[in-house]
Protein backbone atom coordinates (compact mmCIF):
# COMPACT_ATOMS: atom_id res chain seq x y z
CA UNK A 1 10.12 78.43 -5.26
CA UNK A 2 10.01 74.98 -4.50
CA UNK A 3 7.84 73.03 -1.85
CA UNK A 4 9.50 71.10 0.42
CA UNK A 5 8.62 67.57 1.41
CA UNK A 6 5.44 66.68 3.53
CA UNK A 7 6.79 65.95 7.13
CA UNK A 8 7.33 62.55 7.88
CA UNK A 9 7.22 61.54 4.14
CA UNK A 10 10.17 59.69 2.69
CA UNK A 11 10.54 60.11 -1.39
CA UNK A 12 11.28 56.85 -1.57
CA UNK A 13 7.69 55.83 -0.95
CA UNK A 14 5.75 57.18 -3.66
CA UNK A 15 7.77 57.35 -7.02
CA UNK A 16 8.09 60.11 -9.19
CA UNK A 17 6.74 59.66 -12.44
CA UNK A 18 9.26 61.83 -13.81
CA UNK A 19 12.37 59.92 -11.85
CA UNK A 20 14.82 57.85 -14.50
CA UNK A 21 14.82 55.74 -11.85
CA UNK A 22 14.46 51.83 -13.23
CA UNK A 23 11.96 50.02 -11.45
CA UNK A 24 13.92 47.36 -11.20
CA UNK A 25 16.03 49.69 -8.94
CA UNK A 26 12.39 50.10 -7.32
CA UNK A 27 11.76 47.14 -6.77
CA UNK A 28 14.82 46.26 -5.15
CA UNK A 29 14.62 48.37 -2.49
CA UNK A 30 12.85 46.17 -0.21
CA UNK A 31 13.98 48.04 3.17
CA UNK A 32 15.41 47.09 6.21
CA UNK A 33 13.38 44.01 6.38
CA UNK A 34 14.54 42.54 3.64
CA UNK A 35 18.05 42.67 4.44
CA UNK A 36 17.38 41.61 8.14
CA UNK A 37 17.85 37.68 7.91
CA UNK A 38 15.87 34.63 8.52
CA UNK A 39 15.02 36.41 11.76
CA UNK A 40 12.47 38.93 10.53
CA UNK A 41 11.27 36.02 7.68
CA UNK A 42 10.45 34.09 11.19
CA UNK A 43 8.45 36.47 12.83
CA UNK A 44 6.77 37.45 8.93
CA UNK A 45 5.67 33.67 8.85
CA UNK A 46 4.27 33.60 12.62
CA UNK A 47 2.11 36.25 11.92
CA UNK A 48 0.40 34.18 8.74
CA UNK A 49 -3.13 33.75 8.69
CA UNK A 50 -4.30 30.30 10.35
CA UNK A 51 -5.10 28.53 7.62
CA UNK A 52 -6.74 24.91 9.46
CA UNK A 53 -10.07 26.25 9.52
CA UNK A 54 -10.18 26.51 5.69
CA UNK A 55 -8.73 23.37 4.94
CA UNK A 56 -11.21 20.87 3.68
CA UNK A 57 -9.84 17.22 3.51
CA UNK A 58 -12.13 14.93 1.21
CA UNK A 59 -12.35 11.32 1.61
CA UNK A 60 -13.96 8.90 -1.15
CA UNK A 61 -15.54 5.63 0.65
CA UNK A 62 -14.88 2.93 -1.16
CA UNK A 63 -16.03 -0.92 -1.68
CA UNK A 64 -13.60 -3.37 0.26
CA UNK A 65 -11.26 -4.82 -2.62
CA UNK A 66 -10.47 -7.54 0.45
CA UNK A 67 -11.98 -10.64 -0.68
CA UNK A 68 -11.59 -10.12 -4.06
CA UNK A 69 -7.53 -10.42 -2.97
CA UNK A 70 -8.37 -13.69 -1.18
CA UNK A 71 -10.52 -14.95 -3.73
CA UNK A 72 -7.46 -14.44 -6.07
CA UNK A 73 -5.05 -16.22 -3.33
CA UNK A 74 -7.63 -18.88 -2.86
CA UNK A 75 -7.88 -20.07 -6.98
CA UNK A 76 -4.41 -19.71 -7.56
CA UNK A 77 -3.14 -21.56 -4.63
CA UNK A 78 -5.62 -24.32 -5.46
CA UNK A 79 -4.14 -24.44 -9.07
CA UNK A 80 -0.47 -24.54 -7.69
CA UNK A 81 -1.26 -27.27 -5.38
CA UNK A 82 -2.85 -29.77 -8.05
CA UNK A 83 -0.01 -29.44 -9.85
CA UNK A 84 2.41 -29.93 -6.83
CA UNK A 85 0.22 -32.79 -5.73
CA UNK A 86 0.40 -34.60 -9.37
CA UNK A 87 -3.31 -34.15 -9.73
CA UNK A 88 -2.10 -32.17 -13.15
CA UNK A 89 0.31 -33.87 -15.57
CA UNK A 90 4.16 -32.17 -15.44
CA UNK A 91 3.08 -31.45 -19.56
CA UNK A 92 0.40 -29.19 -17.81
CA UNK A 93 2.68 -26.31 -16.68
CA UNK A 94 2.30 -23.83 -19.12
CA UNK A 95 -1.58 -24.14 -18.78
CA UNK A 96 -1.34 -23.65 -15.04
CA UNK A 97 1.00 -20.62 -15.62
CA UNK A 98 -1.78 -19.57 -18.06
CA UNK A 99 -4.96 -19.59 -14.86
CA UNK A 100 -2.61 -17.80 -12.72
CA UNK A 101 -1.69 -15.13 -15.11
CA UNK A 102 -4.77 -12.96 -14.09
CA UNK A 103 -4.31 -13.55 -10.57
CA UNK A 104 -1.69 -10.82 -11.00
CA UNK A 105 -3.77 -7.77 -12.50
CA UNK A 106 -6.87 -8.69 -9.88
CA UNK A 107 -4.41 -8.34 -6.92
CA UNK A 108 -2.23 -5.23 -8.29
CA UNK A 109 -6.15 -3.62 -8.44
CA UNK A 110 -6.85 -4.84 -4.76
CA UNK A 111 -3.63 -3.42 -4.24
CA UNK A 112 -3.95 -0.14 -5.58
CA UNK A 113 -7.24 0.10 -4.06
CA UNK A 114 -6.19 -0.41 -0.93
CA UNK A 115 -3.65 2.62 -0.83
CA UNK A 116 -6.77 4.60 -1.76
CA UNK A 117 -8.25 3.10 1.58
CA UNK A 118 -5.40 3.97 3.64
CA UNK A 119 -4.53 0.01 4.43
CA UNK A 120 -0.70 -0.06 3.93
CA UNK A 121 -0.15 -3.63 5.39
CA UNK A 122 -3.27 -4.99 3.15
CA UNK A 123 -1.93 -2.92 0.10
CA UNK A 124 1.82 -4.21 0.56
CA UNK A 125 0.89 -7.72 0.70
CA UNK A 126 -1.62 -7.88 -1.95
CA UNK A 127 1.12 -6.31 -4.25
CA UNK A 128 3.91 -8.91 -3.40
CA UNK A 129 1.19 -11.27 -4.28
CA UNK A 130 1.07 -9.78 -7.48
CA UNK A 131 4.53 -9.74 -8.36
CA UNK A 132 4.45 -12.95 -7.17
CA UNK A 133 1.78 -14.68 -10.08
CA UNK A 134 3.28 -12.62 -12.02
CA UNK A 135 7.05 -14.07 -11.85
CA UNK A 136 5.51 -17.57 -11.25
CA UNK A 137 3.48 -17.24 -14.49
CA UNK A 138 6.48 -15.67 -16.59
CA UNK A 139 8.69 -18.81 -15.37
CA UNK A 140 6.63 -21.68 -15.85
CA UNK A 141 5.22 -20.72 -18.59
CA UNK A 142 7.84 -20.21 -20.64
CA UNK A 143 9.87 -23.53 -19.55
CA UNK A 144 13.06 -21.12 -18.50
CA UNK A 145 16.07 -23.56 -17.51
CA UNK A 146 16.21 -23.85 -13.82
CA UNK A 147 12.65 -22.95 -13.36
CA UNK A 148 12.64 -25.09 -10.16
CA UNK A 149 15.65 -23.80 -8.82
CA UNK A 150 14.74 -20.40 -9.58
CA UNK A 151 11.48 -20.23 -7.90
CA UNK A 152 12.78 -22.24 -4.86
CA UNK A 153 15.16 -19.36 -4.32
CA UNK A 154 12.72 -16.99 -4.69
CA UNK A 155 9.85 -18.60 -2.35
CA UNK A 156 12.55 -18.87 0.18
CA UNK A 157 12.91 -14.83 -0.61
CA UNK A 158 9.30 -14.77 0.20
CA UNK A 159 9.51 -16.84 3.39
CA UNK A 160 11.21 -14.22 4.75
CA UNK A 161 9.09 -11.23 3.59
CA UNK A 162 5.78 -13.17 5.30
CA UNK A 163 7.57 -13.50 8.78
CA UNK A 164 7.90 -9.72 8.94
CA UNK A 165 4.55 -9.65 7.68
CA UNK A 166 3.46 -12.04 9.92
CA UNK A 167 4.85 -10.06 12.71
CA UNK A 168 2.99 -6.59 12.32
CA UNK A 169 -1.07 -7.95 10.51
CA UNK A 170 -1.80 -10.24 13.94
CA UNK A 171 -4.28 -7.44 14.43
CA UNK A 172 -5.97 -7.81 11.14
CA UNK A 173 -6.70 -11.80 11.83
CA UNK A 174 -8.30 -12.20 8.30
CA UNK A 175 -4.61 -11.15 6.72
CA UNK A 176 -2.63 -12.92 9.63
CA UNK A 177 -4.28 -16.63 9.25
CA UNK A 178 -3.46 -16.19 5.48
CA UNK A 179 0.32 -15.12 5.92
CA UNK A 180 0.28 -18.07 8.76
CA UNK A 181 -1.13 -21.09 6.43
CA UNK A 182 1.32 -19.49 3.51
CA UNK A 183 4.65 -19.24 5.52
CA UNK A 184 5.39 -23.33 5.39
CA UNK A 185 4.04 -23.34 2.22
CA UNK A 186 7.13 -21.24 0.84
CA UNK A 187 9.16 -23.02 2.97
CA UNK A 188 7.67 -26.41 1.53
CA UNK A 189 8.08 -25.10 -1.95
CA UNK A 190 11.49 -23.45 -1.92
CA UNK A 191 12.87 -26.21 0.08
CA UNK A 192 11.48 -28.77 -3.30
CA UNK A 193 12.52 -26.32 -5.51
CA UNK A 194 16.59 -26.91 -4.49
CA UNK A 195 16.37 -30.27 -3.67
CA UNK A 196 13.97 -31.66 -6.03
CA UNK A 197 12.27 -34.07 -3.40
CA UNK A 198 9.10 -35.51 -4.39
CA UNK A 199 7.62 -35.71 -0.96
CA UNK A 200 8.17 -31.92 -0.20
CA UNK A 201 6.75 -31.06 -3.51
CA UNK A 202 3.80 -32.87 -2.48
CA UNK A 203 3.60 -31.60 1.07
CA UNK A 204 3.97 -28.16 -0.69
CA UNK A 205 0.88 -28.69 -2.61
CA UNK A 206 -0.92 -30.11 -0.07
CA UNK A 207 -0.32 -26.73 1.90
CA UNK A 208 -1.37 -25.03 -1.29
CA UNK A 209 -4.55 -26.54 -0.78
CA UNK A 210 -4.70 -25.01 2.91
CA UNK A 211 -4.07 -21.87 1.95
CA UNK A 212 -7.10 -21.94 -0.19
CA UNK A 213 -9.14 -22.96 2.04
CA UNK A 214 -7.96 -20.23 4.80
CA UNK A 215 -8.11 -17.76 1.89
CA UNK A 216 -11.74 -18.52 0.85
CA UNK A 217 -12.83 -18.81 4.23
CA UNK A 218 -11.22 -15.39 5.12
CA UNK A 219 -13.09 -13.89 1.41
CA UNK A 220 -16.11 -15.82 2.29
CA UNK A 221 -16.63 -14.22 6.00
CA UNK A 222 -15.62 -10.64 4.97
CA UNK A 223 -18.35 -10.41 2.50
CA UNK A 224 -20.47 -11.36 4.77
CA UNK A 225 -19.91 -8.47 6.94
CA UNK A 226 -20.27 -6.34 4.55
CA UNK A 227 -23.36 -7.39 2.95
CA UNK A 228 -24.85 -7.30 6.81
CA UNK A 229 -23.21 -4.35 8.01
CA UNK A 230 -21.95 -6.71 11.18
CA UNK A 231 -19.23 -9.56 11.79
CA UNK A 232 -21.29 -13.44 10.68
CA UNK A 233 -18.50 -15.07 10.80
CA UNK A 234 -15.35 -14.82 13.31
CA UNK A 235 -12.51 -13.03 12.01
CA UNK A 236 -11.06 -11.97 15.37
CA UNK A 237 -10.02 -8.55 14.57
CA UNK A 238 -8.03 -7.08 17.32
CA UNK A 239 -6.50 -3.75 19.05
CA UNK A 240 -6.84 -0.96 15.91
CA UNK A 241 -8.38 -3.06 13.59
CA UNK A 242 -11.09 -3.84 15.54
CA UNK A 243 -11.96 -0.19 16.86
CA UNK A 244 -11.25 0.99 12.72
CA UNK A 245 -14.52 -1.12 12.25
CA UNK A 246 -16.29 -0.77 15.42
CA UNK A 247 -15.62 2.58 16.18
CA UNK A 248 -17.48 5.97 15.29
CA UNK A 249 -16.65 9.17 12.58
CA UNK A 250 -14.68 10.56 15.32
CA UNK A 251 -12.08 7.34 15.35
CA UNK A 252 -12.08 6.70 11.66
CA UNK A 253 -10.91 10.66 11.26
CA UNK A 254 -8.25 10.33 13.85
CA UNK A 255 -4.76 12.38 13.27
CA UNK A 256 -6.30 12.32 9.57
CA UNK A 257 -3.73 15.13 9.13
CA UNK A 258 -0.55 13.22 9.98
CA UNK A 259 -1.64 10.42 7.38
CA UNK A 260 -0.19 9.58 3.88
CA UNK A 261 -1.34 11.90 0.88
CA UNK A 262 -2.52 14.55 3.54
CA UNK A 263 0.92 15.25 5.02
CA UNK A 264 3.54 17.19 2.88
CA UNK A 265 6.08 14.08 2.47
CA UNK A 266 6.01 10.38 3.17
């Protein structure tokens, strides 16, 4: 005699061990559900735990790489300038190229650092800077023909990449008074560069000189602050780069979740 089936039971639940059913077979038969659509995947996923309130999101505080960047700026400009200005000898290129070499590694490390500190405007500029050295380095100091030419071109390029610059860091004074004593500087220097004027050259270098002095003033005032914990000198920090500093836990952690390297894509 054989027993029938317990009510309500389906044999597809609970396998028999003696079936020569495959599991793959088994496995496959995933039900209605399955076979339902995105619909029923919809209402699967709204009914997901909550998963916010075991998210942990862990920040690493780290030194301000800031005046180390306009350090870099100020010594290199300074360099540039004395040779724009004829205080160095033409023969003296390659030797310049030589000092401004490092300015590119000690700016790509402010720059990377800066990503790590969530400043994207202080990160993007510090990295052009870089590339900047870098190419003026490469150039001079290997005496390529048109070297003059070349780099007037390209500090023309960079004219351009300041004024949008410019446009966005007015906030972050420190940043904007360095893009602002720069921006006739490139224009100074490309404009030489092409035309191979004496008297821009020198005007160029003479800006050089400027820029140093902004740069190391800017280096000077933000070390300072942080050796004090307070503002010495003025920087005039405005709108959200002034609360970012004066501002609490609360406003430093604002829509943390909707920032780079926390949301899923950039």
């Amino acid at each position: 005699m054989s027993t029938p089936p317990a009510v309500g039971g389906d044999p597809g639940d609970s396998p028999d061990p003696n079936s020569t059913q495959s599991p793959e077979s088994r496995e496959g038969r995933k039900g209605p559900a399955a076979e339902a659509g995105p619909e029923v995947t919809a209402v699967a996923r709204r009914h997901e735990p909550d998963l916010r309130s075991m998210t942990r999101i862990n920040l690493r505080p780290i030194a301000s790489p800031m005046p180390l960047g306009f350090f870099t700026v100020a010594i290199a400009s300074a360099m540039t300038g004395c040779l724009q200005l004829g205080l160095l000898e033409t023969a003296d290129r390659r030797a310049v190229a030589l000092c401004v070499l490092p300015a590119f590694a000690l700016q790509l490390l402010v720059s990377i650092l800066a990503f790590g500190a969530r400043d994207v405007l202080a990160a993007t500029l510090m990295g052009t800077f870089a590339g900047s050295w870098l190419a003026y380095s490469l150039v001079m100091g290997t005496g390529a023909p048109g070297a003059l030419r070349v780099l007037g071109v390209f500090n023309l390029a960079f004219l351009c990449f300041g004024a949008l610059m410019a446009a966005v860091a007015r906030p972050k004074r420190a940043l904007w008074f360095v893009l602002v004593a720069s921006l006739p500087r490139w224009a100074a220097t490309g404009l030489a560069g092409l035309t191979e004027t004496a008297w821009l050259t020198r005007t160029a270098g003479a800006l050089g000189l400027v820029v140093a002095l902004v740069a190391t003033y800017a280096a000077f005032a933000l070390m300072l602050e942080d050796m004090r914990s307070e503002e010495v000198l003025p920087i005039g920090r405005s709108g959200p780069a002034h609360t970012a500093v004066e501002g609490d836990l609360a406003v430093q952690l604002r829509n943390l979740e909707r920032q780079a390297g926390v949301r899923r894509t950039l």
